[in-house]
PDB file of N, CA and C in Angstrom:
ATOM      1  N   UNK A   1      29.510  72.305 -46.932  1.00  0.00           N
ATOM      2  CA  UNK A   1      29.418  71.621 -45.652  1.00  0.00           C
ATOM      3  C   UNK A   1      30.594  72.046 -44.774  1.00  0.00           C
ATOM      4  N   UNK A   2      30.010  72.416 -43.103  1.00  0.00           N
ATOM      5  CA  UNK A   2      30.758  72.515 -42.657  1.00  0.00           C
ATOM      6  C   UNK A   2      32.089  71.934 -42.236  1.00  0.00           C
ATOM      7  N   UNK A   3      33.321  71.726 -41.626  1.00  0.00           N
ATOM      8  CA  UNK A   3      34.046  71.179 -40.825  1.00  0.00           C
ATOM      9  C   UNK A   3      33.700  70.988 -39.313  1.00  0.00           C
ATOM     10  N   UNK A   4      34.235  70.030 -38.609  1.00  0.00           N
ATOM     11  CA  UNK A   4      34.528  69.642 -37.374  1.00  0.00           C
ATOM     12  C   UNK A   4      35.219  71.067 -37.275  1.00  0.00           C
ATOM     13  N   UNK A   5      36.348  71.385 -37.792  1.00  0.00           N
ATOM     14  CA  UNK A   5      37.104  72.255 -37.079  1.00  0.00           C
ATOM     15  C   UNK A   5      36.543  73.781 -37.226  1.00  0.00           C
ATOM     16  N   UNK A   6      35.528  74.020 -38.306  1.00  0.00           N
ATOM     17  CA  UNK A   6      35.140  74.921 -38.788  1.00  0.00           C
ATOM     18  C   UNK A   6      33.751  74.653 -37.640  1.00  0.00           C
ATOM     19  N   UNK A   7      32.824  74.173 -37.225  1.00  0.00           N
ATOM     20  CA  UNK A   7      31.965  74.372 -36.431  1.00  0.00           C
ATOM     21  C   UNK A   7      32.709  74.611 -34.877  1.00  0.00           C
ATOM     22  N   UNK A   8      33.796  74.436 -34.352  1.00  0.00           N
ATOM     23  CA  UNK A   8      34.364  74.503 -33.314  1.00  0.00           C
ATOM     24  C   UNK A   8      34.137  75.894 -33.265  1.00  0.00           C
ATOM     25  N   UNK A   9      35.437  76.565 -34.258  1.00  0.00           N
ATOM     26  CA  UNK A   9      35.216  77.838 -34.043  1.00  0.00           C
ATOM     27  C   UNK A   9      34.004  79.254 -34.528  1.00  0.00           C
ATOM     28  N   UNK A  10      33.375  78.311 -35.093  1.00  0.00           N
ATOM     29  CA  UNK A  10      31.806  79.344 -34.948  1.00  0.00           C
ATOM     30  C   UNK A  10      31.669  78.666 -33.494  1.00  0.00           C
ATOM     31  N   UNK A  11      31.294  78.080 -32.964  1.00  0.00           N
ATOM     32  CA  UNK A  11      30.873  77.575 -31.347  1.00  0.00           C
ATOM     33  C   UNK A  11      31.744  79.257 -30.646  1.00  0.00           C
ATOM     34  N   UNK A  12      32.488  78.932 -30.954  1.00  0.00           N
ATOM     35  CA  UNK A  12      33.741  79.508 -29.819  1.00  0.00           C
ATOM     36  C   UNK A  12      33.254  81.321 -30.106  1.00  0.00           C
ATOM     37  N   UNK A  13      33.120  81.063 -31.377  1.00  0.00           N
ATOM     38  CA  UNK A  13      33.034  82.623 -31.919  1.00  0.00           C
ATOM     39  C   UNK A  13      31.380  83.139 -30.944  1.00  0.00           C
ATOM     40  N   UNK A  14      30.649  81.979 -31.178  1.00  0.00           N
ATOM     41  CA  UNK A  14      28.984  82.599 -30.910  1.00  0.00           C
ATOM     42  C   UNK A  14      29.572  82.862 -29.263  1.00  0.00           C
ATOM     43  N   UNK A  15      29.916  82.092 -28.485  1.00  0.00           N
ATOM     44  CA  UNK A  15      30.869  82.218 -26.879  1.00  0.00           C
ATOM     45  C   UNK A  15      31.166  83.437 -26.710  1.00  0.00           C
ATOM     46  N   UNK A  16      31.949  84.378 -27.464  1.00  0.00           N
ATOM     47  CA  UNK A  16      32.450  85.355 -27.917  1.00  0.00           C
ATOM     48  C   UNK A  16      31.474  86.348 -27.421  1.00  0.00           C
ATOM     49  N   UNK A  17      30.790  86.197 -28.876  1.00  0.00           N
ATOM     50  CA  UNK A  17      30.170  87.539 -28.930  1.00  0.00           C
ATOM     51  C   UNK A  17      28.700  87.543 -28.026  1.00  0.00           C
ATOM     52  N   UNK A  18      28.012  86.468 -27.472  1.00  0.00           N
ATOM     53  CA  UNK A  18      27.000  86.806 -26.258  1.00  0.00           C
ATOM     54  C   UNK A  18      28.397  86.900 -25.353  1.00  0.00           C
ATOM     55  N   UNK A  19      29.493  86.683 -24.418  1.00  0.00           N
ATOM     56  CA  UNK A  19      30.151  87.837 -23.447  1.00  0.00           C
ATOM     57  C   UNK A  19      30.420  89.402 -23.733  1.00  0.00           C
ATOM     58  N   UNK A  20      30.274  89.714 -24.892  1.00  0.00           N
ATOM     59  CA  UNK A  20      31.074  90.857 -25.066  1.00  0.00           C
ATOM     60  C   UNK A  20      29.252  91.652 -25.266  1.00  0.00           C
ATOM     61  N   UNK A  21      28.131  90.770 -25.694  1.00  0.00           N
ATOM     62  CA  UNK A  21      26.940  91.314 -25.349  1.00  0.00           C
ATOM     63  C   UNK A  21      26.559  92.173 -23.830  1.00  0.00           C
ATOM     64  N   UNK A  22      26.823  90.652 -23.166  1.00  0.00           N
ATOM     65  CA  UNK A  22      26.764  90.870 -21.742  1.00  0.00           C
ATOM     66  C   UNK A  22      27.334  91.974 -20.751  1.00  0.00           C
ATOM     67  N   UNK A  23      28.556  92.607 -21.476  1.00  0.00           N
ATOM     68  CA  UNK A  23      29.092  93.652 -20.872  1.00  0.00           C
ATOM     69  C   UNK A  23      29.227  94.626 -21.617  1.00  0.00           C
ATOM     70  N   UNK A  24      28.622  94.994 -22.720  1.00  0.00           N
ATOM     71  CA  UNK A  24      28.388  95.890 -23.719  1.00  0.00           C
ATOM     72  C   UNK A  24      27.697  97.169 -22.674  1.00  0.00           C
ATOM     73  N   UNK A  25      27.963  98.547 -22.718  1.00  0.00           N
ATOM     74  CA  UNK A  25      27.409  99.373 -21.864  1.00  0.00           C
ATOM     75  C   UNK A  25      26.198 100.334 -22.827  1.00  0.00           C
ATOM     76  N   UNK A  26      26.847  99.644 -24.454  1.00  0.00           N
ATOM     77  CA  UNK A  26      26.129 100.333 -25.415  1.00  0.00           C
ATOM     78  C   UNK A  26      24.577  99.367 -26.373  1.00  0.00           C
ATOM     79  N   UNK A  27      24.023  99.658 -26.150  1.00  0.00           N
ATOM     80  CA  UNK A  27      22.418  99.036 -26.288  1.00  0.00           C
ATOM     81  C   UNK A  27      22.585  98.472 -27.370  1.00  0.00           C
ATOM     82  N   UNK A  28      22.916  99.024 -28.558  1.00  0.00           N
ATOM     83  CA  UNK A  28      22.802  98.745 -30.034  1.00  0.00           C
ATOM     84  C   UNK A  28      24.068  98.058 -30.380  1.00  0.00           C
ATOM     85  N   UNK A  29      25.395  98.147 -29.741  1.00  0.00           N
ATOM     86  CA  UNK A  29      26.220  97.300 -29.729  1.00  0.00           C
ATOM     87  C   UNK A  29      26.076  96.164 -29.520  1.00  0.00           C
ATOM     88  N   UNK A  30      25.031  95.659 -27.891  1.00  0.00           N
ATOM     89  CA  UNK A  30      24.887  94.579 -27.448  1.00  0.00           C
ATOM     90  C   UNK A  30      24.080  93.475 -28.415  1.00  0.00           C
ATOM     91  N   UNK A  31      22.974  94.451 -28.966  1.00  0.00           N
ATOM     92  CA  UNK A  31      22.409  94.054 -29.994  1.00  0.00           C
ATOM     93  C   UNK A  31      22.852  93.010 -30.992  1.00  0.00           C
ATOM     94  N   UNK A  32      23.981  94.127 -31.623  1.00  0.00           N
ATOM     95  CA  UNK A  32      24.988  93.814 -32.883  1.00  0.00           C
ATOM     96  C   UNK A  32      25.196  92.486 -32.492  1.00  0.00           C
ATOM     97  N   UNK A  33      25.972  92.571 -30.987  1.00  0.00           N
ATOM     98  CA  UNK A  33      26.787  91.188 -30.963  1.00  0.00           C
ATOM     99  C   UNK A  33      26.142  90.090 -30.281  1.00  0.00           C
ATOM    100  N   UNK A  34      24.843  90.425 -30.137  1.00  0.00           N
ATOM    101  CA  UNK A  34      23.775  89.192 -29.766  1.00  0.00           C
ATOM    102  C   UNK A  34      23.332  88.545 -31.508  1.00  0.00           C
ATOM    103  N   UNK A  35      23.274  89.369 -32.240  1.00  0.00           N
ATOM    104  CA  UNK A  35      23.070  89.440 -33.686  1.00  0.00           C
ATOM    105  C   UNK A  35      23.827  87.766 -34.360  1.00  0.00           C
ATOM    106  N   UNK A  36      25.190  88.650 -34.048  1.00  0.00           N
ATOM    107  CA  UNK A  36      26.136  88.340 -34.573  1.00  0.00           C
ATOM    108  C   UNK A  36      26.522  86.687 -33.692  1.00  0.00           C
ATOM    109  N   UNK A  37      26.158  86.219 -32.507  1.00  0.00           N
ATOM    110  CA  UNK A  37      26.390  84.617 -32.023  1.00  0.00           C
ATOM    111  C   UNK A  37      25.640  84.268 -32.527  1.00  0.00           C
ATOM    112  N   UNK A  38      24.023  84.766 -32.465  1.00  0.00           N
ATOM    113  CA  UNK A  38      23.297  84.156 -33.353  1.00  0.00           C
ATOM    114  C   UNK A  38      23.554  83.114 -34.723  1.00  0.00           C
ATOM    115  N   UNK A  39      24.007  83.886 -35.716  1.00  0.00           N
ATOM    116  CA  UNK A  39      24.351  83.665 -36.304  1.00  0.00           C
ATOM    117  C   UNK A  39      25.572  82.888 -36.826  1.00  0.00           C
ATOM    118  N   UNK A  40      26.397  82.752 -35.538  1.00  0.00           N
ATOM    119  CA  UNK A  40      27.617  81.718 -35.291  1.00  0.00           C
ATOM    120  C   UNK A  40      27.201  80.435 -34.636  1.00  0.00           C
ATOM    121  N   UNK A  41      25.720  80.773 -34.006  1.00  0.00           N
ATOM    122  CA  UNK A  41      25.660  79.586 -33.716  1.00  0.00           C
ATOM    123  C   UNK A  41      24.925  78.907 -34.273  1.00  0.00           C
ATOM    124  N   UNK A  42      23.865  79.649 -36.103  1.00  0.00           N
ATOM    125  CA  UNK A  42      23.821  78.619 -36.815  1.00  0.00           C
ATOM    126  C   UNK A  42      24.647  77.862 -37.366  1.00  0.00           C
ATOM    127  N   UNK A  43      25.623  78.686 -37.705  1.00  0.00           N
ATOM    128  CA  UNK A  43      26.687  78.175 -38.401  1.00  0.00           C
ATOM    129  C   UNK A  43      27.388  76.800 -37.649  1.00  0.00           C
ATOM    130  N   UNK A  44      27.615  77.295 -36.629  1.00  0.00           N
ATOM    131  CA  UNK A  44      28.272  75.826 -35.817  1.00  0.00           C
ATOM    132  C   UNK A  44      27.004  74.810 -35.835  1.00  0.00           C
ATOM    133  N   UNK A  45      25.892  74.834 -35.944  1.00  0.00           N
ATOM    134  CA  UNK A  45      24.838  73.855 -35.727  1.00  0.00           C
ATOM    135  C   UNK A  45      24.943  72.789 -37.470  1.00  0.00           C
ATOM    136  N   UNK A  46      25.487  74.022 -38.333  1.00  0.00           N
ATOM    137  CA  UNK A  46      25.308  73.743 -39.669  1.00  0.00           C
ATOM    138  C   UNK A  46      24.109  74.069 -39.967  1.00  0.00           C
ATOM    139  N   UNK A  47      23.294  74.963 -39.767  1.00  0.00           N
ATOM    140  CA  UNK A  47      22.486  75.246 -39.984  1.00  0.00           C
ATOM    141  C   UNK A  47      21.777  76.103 -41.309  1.00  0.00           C
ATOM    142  N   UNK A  48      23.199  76.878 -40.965  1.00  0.00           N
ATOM    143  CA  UNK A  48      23.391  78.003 -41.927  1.00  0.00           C
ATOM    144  C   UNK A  48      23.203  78.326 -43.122  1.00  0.00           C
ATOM    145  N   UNK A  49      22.164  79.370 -43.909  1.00  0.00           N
ATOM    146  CA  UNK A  49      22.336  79.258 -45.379  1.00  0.00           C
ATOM    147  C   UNK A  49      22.704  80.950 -45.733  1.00  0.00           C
ATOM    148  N   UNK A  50      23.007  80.765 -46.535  1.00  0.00           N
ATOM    149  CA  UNK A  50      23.443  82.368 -47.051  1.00  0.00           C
ATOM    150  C   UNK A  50      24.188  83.494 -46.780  1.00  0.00           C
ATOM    151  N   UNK A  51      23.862  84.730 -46.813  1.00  0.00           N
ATOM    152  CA  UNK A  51      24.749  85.315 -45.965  1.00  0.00           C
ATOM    153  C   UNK A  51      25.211  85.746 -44.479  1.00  0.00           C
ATOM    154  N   UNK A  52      26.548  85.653 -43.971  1.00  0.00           N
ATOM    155  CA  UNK A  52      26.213  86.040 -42.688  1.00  0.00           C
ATOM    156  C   UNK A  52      25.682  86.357 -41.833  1.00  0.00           C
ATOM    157  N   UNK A  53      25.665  87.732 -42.117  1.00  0.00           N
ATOM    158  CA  UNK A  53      23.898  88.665 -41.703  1.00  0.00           C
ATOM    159  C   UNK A  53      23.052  89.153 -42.794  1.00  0.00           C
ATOM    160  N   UNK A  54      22.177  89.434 -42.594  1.00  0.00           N
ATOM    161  CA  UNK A  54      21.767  89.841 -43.559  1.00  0.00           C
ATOM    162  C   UNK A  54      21.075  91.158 -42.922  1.00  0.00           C
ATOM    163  N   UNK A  55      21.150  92.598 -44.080  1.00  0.00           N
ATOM    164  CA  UNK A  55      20.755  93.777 -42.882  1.00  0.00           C
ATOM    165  C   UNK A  55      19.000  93.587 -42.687  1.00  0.00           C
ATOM    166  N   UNK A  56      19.081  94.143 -41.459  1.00  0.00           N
ATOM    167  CA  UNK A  56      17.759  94.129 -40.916  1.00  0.00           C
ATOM    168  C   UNK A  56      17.337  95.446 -40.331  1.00  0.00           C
ATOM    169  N   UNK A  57      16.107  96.215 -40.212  1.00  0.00           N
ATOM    170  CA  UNK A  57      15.601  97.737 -39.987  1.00  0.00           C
ATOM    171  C   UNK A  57      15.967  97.357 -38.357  1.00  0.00           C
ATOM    172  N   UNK A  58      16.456  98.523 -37.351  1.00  0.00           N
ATOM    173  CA  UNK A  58      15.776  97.923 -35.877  1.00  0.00           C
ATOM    174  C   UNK A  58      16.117  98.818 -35.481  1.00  0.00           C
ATOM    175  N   UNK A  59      15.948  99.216 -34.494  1.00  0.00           N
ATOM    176  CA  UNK A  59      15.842 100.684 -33.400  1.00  0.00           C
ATOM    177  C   UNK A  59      16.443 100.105 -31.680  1.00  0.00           C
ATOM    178  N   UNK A  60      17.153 100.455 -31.548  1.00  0.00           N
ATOM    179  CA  UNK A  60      17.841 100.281 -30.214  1.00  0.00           C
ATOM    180  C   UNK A  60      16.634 100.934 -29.182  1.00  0.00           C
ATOM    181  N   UNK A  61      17.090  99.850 -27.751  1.00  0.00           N
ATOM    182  CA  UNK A  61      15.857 100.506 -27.048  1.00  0.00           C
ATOM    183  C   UNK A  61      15.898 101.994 -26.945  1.00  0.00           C
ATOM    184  N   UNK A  62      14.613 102.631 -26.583  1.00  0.00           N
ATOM    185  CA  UNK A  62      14.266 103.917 -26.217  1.00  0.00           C
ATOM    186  C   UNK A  62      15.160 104.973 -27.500  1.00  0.00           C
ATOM    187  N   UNK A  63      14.968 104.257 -28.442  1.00  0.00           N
ATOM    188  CA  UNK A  63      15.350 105.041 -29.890  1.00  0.00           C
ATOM    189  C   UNK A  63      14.290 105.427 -31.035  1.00  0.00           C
ATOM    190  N   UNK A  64      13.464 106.239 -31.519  1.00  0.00           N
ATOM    191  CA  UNK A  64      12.484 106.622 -32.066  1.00  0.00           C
ATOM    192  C   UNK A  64      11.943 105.641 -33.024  1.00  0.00           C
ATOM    193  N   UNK A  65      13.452 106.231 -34.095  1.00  0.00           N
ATOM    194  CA  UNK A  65      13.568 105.739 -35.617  1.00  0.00           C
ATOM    195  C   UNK A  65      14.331 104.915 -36.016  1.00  0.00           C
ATOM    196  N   UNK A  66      14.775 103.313 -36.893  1.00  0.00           N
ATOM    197  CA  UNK A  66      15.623 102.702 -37.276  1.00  0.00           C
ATOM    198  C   UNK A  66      16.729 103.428 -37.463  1.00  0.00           C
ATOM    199  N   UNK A  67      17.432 102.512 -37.319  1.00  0.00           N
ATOM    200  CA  UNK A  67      19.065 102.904 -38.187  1.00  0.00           C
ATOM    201  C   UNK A  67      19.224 102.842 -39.685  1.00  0.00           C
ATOM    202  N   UNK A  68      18.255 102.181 -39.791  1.00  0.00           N
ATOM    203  CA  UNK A  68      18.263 102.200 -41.715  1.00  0.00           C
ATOM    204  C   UNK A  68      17.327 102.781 -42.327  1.00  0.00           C
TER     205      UNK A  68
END
């Protein structure tokens, strides 16, 4: 179970990483770090089970083939 102080900073963290989405100039970066609040903001909800991320196949726009 989470903390009060431990859901703050997933909050703060998911804050984070959709700005650094938002001005990302790189597609698959923006991705990453849309990925990645996601996932901070189960965590701050308490939502959360397992691992962080977990990898997933995906292709950045106007990209053929996955990255994996």
């Amino acid at each position: 179970m989470e903390s009060d102080r431990d859901r703050l900073y997933y909050a703060r963290r998911a804050q984070t990483e959709r700005a650094r989405a938002e001005v990302s100039t790189d597609k698959a970066a923006a991705v990453a770090h849309l990925a990645m609040a996601a996932e901070y903001e189960r965590r701050a909800m308490g939502t959360a089970t397992g691992p962080v991320l977990a990898a997933q196949s995906w292709s950045a726009p106007g990209q053929e083939r996955s990255l994996h």
